[in-house]
N, C-alpha and C. Protein backbone atom coordinates (compact mmCIF):
# COMPACT_ATOMS: atom_id res chain seq x y z
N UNK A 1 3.42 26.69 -2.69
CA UNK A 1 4.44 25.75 -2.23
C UNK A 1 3.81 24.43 -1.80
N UNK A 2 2.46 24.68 -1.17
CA UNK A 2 1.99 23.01 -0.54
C UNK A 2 1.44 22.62 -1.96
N UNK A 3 1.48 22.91 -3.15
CA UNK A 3 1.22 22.44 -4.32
C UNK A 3 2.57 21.40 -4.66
N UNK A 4 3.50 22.35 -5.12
CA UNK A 4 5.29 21.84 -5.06
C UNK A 4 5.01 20.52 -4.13
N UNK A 5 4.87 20.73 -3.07
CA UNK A 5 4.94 19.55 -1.74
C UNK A 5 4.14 17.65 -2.07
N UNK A 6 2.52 18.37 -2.82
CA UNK A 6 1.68 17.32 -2.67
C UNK A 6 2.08 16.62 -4.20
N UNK A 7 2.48 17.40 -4.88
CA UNK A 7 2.97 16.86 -6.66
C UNK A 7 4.24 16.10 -6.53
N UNK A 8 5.33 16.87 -5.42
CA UNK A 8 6.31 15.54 -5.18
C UNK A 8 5.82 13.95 -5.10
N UNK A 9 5.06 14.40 -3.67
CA UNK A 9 4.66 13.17 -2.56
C UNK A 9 4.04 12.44 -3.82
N UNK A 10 3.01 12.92 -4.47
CA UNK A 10 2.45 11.87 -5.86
C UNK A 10 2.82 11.44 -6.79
N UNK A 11 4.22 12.26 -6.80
CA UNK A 11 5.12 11.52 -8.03
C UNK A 11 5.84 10.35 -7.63
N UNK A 12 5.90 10.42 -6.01
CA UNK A 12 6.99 9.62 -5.57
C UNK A 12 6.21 8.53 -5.19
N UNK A 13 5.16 8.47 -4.75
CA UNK A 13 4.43 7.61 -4.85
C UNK A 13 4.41 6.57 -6.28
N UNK A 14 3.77 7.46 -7.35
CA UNK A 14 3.15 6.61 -8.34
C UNK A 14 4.99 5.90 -9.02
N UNK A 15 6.37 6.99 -8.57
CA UNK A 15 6.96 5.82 -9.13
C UNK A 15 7.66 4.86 -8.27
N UNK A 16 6.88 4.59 -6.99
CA UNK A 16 7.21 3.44 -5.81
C UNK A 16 6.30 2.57 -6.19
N UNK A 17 5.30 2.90 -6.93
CA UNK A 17 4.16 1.77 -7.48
C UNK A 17 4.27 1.50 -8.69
N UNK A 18 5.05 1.98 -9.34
CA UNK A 18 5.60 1.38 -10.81
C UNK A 18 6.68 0.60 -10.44
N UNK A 19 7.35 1.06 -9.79
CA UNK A 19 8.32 -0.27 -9.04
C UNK A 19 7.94 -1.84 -8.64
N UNK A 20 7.18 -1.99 -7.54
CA UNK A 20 6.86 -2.94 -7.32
C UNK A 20 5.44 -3.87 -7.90
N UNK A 21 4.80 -2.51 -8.34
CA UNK A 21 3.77 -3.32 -10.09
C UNK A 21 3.05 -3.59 -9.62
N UNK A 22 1.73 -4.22 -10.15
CA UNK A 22 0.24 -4.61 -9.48
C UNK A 22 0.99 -6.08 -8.68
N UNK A 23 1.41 -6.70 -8.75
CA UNK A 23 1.66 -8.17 -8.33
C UNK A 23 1.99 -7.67 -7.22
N UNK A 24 2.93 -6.75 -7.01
CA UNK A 24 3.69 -6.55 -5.43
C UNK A 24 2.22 -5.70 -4.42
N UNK A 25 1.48 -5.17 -5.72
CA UNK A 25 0.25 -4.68 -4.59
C UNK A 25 -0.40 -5.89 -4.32
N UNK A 26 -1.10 -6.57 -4.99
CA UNK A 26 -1.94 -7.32 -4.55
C UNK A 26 -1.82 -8.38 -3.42
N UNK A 27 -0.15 -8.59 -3.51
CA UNK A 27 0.76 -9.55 -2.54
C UNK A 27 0.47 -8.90 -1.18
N UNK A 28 0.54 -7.83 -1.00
CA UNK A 28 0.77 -6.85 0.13
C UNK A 28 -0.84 -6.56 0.21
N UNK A 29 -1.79 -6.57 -0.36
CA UNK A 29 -3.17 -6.45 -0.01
C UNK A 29 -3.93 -8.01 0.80
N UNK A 30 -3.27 -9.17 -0.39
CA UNK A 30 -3.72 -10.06 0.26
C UNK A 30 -3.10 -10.52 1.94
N UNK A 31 -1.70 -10.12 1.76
CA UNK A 31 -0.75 -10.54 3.14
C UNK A 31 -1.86 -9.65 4.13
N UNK A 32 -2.53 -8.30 4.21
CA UNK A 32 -2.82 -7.47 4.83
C UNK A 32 -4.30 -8.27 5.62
N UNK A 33 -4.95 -8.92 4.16
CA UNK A 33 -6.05 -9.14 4.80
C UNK A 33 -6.11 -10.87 5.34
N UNK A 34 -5.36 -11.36 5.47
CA UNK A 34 -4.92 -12.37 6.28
C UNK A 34 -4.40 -11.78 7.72
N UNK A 35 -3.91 -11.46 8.27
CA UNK A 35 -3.22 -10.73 9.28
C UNK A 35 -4.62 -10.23 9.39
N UNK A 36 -5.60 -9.44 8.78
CA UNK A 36 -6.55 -9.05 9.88
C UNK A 36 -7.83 -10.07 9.92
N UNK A 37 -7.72 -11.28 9.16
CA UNK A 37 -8.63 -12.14 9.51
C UNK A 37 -7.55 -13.20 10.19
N UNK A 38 -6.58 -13.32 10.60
CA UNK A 38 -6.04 -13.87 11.76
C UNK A 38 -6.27 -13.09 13.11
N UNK A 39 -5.92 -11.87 13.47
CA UNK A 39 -6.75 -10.95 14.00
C UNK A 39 -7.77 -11.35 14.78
N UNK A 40 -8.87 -11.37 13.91
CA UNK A 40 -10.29 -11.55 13.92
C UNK A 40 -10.37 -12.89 14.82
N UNK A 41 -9.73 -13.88 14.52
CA UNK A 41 -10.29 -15.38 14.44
C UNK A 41 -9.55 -15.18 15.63
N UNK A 42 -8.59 -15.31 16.31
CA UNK A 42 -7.71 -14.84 17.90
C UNK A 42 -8.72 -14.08 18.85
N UNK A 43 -8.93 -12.86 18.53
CA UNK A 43 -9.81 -12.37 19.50
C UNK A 43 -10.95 -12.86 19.28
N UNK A 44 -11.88 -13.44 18.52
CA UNK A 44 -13.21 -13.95 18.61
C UNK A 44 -13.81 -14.74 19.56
């Protein structure tokens, strides 16, 4: 059954990432690493 469980979670995944496509990742990687080099530069 935690087989059943983890094959959902990865299906549902890979088609939440066919959804929003490499562009919507990379958008959301770069937004990420701004926010932690704003972060950075605040507490420094």
């Amino acid at each position: 059954m935690k087989s059943q469980e983890k094959k959902s979670k990865k299906e549902i995944f890979l088609k939440w990432f066919a959804k929003i496509g490499i562009w919507g990742f990379v958008f959301f990687l770069v937004k990420g690493l701004v926010w932690l080099a704003l972060g950075y530069w605040v507490f420094k």
